[in-house]
N, C-alpha and C. Protein backbone atom coordinates (compact mmCIF):
# COMPACT_ATOMS: atom_id res chain seq x y z
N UNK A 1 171.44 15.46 -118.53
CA UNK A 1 170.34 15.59 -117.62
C UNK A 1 170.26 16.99 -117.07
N UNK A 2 171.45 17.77 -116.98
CA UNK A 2 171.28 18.83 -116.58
C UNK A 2 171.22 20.28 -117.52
N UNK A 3 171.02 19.89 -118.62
CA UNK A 3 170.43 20.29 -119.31
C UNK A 3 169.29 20.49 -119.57
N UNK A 4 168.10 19.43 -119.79
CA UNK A 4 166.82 19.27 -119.64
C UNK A 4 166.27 19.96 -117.82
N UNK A 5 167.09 19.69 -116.57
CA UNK A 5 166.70 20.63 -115.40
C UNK A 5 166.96 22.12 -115.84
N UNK A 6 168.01 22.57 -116.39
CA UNK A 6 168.00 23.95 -116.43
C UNK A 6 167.05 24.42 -117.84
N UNK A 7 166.14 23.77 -118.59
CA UNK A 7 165.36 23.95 -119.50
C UNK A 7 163.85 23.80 -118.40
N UNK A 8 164.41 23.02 -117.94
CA UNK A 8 162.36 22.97 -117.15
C UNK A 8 162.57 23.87 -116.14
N UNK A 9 163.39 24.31 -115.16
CA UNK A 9 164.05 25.18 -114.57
C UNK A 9 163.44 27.00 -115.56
N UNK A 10 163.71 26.98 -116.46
CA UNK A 10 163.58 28.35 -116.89
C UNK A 10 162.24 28.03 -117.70
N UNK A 11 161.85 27.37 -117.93
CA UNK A 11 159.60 27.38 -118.10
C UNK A 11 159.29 27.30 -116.85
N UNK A 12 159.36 26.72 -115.76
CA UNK A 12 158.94 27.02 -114.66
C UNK A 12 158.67 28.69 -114.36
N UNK A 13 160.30 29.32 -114.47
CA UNK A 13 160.21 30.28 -114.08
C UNK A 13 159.42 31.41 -115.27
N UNK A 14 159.30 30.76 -116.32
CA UNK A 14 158.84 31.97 -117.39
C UNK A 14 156.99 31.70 -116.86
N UNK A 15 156.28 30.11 -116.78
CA UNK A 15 155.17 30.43 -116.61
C UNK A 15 155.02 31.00 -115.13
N UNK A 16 155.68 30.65 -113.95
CA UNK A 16 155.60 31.67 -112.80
C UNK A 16 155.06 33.70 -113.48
N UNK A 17 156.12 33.97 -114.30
CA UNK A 17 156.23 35.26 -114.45
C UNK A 17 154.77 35.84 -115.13
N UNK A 18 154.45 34.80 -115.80
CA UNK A 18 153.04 34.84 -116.65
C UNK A 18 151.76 35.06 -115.74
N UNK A 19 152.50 34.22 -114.74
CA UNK A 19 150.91 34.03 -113.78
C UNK A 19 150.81 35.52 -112.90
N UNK A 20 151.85 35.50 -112.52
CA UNK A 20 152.32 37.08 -111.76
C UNK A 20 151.55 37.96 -112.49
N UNK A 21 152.10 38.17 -113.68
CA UNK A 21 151.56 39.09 -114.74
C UNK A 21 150.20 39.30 -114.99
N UNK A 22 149.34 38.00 -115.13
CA UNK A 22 147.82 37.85 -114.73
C UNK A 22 147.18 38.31 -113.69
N UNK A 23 147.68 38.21 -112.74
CA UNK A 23 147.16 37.93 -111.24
C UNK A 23 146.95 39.40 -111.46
N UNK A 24 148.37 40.21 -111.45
CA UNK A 24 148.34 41.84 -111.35
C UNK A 24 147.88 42.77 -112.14
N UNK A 25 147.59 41.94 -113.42
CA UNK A 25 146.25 42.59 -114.27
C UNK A 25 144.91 42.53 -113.77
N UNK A 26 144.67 41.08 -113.47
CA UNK A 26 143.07 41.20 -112.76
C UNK A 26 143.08 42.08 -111.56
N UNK A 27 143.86 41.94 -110.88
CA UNK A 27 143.92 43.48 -109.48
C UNK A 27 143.87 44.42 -110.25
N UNK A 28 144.27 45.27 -111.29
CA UNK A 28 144.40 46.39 -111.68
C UNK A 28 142.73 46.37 -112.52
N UNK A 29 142.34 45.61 -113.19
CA UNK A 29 141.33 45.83 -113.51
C UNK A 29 139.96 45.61 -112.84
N UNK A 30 140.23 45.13 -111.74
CA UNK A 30 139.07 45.27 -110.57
C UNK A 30 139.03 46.29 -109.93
N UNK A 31 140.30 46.96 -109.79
CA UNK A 31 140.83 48.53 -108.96
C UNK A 31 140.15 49.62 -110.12
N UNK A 32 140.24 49.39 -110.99
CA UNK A 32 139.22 50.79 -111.90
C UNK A 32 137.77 50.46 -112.07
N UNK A 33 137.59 49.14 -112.23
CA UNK A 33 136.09 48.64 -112.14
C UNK A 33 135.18 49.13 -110.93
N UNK A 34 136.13 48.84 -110.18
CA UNK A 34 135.11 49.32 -108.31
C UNK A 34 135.35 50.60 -108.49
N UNK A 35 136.35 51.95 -108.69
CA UNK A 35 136.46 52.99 -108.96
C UNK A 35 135.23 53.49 -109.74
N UNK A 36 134.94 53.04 -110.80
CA UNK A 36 133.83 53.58 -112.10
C UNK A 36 132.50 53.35 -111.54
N UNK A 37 131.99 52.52 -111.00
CA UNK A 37 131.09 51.96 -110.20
C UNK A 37 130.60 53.07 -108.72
N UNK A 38 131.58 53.48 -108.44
CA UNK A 38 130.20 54.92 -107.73
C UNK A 38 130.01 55.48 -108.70
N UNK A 39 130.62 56.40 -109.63
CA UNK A 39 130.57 57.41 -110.11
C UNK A 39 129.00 57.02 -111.36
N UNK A 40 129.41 55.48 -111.54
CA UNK A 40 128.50 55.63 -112.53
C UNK A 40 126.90 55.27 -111.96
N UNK A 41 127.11 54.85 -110.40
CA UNK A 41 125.55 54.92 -109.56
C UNK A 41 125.40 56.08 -109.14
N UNK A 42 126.06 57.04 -109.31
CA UNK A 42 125.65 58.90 -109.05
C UNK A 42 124.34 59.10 -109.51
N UNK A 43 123.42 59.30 -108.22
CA UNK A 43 122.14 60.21 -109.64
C UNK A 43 122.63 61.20 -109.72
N UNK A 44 121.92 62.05 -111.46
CA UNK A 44 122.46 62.63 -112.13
C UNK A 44 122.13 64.25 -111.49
N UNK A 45 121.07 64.09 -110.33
CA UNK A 45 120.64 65.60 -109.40
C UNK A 45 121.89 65.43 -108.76
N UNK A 46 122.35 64.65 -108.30
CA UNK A 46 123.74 64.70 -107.47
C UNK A 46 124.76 65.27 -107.61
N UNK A 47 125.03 64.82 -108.88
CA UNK A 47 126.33 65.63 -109.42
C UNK A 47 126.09 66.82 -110.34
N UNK A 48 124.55 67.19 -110.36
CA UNK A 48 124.12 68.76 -111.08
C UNK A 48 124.36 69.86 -109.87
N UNK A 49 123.96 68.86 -108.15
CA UNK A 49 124.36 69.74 -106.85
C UNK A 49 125.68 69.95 -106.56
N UNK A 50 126.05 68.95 -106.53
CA UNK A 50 127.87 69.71 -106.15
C UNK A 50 128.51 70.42 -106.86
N UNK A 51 127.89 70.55 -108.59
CA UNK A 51 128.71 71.70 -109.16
C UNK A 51 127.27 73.19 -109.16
N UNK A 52 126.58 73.42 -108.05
CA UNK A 52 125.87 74.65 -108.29
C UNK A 52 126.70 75.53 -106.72
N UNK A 53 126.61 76.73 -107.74
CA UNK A 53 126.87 77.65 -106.39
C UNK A 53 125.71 78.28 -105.69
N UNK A 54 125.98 79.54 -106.12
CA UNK A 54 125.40 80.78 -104.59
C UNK A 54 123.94 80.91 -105.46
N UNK A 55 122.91 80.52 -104.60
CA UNK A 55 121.49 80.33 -104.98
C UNK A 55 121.24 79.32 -105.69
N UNK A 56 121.76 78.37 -106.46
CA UNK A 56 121.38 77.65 -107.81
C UNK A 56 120.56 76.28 -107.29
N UNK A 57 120.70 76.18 -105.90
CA UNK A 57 120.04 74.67 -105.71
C UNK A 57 118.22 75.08 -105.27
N UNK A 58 118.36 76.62 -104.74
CA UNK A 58 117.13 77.44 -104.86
C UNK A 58 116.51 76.98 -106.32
N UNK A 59 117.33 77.80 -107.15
CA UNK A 59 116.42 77.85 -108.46
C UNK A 59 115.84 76.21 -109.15
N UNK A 60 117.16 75.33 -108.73
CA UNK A 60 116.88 74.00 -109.13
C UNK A 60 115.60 73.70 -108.44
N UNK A 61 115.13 73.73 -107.12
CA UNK A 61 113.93 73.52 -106.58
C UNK A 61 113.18 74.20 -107.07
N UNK A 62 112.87 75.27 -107.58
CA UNK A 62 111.70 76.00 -107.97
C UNK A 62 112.03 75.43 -109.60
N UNK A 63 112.73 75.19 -110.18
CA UNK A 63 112.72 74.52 -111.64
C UNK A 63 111.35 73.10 -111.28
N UNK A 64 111.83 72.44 -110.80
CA UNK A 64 111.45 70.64 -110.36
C UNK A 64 110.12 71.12 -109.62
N UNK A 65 109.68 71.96 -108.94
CA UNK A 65 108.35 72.29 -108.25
C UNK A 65 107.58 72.28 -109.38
N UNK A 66 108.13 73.21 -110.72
CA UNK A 66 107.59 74.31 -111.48
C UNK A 66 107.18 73.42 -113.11
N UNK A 67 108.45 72.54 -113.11
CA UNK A 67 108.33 72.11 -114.69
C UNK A 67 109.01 70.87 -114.29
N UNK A 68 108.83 69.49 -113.64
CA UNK A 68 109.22 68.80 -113.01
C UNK A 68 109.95 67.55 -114.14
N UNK A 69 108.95 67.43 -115.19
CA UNK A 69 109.89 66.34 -116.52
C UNK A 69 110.61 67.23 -117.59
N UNK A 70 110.76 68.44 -117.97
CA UNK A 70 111.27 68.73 -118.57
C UNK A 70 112.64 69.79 -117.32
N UNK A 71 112.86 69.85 -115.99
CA UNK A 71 113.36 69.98 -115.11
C UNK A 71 114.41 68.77 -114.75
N UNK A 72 113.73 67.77 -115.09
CA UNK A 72 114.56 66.59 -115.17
C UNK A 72 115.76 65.86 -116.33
N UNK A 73 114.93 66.80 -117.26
CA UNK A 73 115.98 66.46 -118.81
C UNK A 73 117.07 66.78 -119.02
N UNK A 74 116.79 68.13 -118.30
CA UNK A 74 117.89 69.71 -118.19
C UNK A 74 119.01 68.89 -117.16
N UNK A 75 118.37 68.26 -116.30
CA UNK A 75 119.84 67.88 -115.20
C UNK A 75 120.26 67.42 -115.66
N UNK A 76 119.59 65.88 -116.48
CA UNK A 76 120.63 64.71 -117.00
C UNK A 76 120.83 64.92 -117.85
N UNK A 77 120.99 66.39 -118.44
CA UNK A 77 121.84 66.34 -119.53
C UNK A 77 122.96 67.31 -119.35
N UNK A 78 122.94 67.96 -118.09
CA UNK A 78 123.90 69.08 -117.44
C UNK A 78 124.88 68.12 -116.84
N UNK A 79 124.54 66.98 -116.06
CA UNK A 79 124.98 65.46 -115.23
C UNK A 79 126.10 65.18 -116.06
N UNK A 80 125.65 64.82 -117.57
CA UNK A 80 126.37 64.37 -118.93
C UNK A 80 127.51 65.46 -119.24
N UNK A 81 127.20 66.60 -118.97
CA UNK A 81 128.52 67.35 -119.67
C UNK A 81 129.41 67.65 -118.12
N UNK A 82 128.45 67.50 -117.15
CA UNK A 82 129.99 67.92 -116.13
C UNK A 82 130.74 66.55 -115.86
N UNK A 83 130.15 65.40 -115.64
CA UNK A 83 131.11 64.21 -116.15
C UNK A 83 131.80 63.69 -117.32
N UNK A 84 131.48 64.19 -118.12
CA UNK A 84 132.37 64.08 -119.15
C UNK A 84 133.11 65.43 -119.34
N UNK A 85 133.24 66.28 -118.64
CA UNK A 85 134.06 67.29 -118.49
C UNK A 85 134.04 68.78 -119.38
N UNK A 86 133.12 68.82 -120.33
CA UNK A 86 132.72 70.04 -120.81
C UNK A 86 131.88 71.08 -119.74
N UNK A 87 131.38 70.84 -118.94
CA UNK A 87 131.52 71.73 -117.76
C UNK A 87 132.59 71.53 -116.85
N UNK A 88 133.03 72.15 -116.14
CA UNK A 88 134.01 72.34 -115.10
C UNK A 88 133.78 73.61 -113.94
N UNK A 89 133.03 74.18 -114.83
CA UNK A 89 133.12 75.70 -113.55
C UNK A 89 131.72 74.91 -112.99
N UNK A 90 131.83 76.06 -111.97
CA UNK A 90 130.47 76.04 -110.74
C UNK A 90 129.13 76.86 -111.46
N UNK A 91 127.72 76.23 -111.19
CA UNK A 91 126.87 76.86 -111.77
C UNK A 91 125.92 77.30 -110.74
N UNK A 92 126.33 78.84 -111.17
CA UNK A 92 125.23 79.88 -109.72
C UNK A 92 124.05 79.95 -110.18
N UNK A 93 122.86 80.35 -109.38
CA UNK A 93 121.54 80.62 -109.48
C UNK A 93 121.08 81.38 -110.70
N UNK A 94 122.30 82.60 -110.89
CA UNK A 94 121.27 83.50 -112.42
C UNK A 94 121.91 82.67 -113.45
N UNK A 95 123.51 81.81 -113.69
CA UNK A 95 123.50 81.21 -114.74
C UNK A 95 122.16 80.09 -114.88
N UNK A 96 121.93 79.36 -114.04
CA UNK A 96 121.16 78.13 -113.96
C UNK A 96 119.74 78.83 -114.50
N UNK A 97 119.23 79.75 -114.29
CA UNK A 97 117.97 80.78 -114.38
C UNK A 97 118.23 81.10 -115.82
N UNK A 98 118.80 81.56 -116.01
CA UNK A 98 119.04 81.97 -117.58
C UNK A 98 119.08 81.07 -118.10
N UNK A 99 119.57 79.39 -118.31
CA UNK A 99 119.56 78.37 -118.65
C UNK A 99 118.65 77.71 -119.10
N UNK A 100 117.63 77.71 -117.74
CA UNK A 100 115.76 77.53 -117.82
C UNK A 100 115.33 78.72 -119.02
N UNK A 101 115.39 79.83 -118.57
CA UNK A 101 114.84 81.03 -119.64
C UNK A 101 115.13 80.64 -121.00
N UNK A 102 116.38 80.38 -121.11
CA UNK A 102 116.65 80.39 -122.94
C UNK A 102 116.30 78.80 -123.23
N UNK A 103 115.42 78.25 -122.96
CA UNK A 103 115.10 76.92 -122.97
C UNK A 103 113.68 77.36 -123.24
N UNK A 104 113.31 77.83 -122.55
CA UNK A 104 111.66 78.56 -122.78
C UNK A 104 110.98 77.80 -121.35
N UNK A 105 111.72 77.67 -120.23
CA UNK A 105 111.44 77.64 -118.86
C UNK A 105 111.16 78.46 -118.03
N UNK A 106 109.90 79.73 -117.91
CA UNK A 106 110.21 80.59 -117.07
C UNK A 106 109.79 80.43 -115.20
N UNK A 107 111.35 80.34 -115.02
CA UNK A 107 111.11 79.80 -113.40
C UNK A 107 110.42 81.07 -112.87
N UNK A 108 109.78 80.86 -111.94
CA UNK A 108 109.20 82.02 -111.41
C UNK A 108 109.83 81.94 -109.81
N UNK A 109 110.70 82.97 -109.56
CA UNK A 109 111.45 83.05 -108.26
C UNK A 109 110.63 83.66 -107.59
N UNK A 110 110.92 83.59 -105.88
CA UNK A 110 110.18 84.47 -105.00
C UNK A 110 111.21 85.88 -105.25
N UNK A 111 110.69 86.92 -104.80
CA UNK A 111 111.81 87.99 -105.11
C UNK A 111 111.30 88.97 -104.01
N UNK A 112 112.53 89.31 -103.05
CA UNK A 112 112.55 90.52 -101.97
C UNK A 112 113.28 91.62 -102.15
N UNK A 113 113.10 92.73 -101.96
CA UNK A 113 113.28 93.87 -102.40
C UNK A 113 113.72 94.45 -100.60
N UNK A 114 114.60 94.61 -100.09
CA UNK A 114 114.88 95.35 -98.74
C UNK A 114 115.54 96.66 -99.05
N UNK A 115 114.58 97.50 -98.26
CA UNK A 115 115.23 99.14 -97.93
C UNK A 115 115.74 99.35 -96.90
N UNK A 116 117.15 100.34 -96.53
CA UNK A 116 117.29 100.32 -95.11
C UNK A 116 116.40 101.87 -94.89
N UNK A 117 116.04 101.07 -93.26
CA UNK A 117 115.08 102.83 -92.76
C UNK A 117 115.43 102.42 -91.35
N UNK A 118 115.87 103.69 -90.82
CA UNK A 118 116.18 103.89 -89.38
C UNK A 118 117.29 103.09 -89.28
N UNK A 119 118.50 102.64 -90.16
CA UNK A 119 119.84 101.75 -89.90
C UNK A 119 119.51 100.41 -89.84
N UNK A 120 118.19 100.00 -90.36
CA UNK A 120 117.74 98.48 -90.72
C UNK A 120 117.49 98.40 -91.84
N UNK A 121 117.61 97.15 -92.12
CA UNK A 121 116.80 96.56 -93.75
C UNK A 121 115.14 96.12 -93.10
N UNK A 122 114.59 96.57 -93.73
CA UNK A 122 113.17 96.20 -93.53
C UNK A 122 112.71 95.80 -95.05
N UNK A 123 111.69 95.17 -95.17
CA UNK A 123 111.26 94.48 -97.01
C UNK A 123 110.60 95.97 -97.56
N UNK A 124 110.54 95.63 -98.69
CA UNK A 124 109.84 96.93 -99.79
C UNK A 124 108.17 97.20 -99.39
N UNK A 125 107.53 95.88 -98.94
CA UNK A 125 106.18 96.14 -98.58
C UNK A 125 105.99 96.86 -97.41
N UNK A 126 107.03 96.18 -96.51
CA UNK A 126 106.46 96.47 -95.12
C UNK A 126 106.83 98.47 -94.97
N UNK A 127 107.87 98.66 -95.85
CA UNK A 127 107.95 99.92 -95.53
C UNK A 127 106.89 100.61 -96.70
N UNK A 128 106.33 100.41 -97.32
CA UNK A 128 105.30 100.70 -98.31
C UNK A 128 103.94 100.69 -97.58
N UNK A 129 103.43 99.87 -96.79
CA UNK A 129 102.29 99.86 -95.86
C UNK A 129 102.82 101.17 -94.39
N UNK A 130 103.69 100.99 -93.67
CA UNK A 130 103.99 101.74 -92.78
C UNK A 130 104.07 103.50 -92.93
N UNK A 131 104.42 103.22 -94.58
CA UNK A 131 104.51 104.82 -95.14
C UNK A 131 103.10 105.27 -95.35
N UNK A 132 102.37 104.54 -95.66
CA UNK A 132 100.57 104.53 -96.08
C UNK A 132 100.38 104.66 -94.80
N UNK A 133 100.09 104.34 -93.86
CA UNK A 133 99.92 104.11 -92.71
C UNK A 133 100.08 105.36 -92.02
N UNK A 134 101.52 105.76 -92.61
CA UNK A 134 102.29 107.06 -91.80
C UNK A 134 101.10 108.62 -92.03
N UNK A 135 100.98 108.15 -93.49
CA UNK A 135 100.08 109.26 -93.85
C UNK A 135 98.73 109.35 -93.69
N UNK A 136 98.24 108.20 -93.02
CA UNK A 136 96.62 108.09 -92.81
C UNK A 136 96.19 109.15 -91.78
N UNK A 137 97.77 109.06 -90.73
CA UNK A 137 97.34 109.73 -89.12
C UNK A 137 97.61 111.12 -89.31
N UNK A 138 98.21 111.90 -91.05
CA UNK A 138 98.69 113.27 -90.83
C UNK A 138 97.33 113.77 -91.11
C-alpha cells in the first residue's frame, strides 16, 4: 500500500509542477503581450517626433501643410525603420529637408536672414528698408 501512496504521492507532485509551469508561462506571455500593445498603438507621427531634433518637427509641419498624403507616406515609412531599428540616430531639420528634396518634395521653408547693426541682430529687410530710407533724407 505504501507503495502505490508514494507513486500517487510523486504524480501529484509532478502534475502540481506542470501546473506551476503553465500558470508562469501564461504570466510571462501576458507580460510581453501588454508590453507590445503600446508600442504597437503608437501613431506612426509619434514615433517620427521623438526621434527629430533641432528644427525637424518645423520642417515636418511645413511637409504635412505643404504635401499632406504623400507627407504622410514618408512618416509611416520613417515610423517602420526607426521601430524596427534601422534608424537609431536623431533626425534634424536639414536631414529631414533633404529627405523631402531627394523624394521630389520641395518643402518651402520660411527663411530669415539677421545682420547685426549697432550690437543687435535686426532681419535682412528691416535693415535693407532703413538703409533706403537712410538715403532718401541725404
Amino acid at each position: 500500500m505504501s507503495d502505490e501512496d508514494s507513486e500517487l504521492e510523486r504524480l501529484k507532485a509532478k502534475r502540481l509542477a506542470e501546473m506551476q509551469q503553465n500558470i508562469s508561462t501564461r504570466q510571462e506571455i501576458e507580460k510581453s503581450t501588454t508590453n507590445l500593445q503600446p508600442q504597437a498603438t503608437k501613431h506612426p507621427r509619434n514615433i517620427l517626433v521623438e526621434h527629430l531634433g533641432f528644427r525637424g518637427l518645423e520642417v515636418l509641419r511645413n511637409a504635412e501643410l505643404q504635401f499632406p498624403t504623400d507627407t504622410k507616406m514618408v512618416v509611416e515609412k520613417l515610423s517602420e525603420l526607426i521601430t524596427s531599428g534601422e534608424i537609431n540616430e536623431t533626425i534634424d531639420g536639414g536631414k529631414l529637408l533633404s529627405l523631402f528634396r531627394s523624394i521630389g518634395l520641395n518643402i518651402r521653408m520660411e527663411t530669415k536672414i539677421n545682420v547685426e547693426q549697432d550690437g543687435k541682430f535686426v532681419s535682412l529687410s528691416d535693415k535693407l528698408s532703413n538703409h533706403s530710407s537712410d538715403d532718401g533724407e541725404e
